[in-house]
N, C-alpha and C. Protein backbone atom coordinates (compact mmCIF):
# COMPACT_ATOMS: atom_id res chain seq x y z
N UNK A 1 140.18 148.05 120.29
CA UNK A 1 141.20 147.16 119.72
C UNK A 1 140.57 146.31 118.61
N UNK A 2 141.35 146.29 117.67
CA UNK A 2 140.59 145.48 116.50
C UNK A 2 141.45 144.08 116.26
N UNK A 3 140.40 143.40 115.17
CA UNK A 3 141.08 142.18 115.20
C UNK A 3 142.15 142.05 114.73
N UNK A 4 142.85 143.00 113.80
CA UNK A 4 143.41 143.19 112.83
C UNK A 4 145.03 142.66 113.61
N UNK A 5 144.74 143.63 114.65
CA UNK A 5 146.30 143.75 115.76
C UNK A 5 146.74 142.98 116.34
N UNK A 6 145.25 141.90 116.42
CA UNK A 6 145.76 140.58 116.93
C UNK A 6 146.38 139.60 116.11
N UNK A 7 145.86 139.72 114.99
CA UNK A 7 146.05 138.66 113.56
C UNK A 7 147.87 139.29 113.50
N UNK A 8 148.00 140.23 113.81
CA UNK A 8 149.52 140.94 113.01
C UNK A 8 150.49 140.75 114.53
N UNK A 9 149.75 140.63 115.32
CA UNK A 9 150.62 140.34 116.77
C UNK A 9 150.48 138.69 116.57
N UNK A 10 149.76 137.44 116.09
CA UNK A 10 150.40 136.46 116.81
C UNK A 10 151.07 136.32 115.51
N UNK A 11 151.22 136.60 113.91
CA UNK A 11 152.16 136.70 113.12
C UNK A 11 153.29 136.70 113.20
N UNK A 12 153.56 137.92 113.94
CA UNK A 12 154.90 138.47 114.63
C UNK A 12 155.83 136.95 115.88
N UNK A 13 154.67 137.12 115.99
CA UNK A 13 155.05 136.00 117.63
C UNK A 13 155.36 134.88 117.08
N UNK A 14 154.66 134.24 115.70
CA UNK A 14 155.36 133.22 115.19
C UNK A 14 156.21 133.33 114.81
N UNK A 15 156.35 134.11 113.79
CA UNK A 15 157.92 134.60 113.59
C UNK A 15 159.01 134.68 114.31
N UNK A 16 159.14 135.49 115.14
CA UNK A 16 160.09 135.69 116.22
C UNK A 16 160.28 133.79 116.86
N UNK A 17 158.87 133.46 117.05
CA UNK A 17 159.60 132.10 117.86
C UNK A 17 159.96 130.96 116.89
N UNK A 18 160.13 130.87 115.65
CA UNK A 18 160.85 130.53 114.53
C UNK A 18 162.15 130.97 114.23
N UNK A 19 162.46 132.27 114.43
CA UNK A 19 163.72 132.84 114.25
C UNK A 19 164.29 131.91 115.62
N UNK A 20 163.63 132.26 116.99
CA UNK A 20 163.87 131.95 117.71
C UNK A 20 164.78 130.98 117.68
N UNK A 21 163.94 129.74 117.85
CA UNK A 21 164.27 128.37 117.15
C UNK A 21 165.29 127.99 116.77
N UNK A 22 165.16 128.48 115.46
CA UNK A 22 166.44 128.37 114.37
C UNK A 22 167.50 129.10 115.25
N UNK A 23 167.55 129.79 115.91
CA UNK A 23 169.01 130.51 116.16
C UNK A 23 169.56 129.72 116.99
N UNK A 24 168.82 129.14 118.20
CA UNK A 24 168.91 127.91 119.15
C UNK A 24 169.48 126.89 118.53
N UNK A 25 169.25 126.31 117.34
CA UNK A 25 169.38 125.31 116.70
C UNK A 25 170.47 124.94 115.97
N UNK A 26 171.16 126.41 115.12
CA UNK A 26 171.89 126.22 114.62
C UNK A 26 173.02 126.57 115.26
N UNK A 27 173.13 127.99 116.54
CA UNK A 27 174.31 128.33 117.17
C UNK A 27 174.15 128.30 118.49
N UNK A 28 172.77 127.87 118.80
CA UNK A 28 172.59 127.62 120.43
C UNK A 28 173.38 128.29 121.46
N UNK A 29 173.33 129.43 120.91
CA UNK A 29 174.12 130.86 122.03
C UNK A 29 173.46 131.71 122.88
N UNK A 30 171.63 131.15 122.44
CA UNK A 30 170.62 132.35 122.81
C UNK A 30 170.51 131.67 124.53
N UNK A 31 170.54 132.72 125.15
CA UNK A 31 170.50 132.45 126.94
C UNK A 31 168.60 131.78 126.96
N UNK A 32 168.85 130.89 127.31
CA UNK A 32 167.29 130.14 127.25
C UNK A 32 166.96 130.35 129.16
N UNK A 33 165.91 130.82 128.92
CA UNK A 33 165.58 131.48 130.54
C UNK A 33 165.19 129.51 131.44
């Protein structure tokens, strides 16, 4: 496993929990566990 996959996996993960976020935020429809 290289580093590379990690750098592009927690990328992703920020992303997503930004989209996240924002979707919560603005239409707060997302089922929050």
């Amino acid at each position: 496993m290289s580093t590379g996959w990690l750098i592009v996996w927690s990328l992703v993960g920020a992303a997503q929990a930004q989209r996240a976020a924002r979707s919560i935020a603005d239409h707060d429809e997302v089922d929050r566990p």
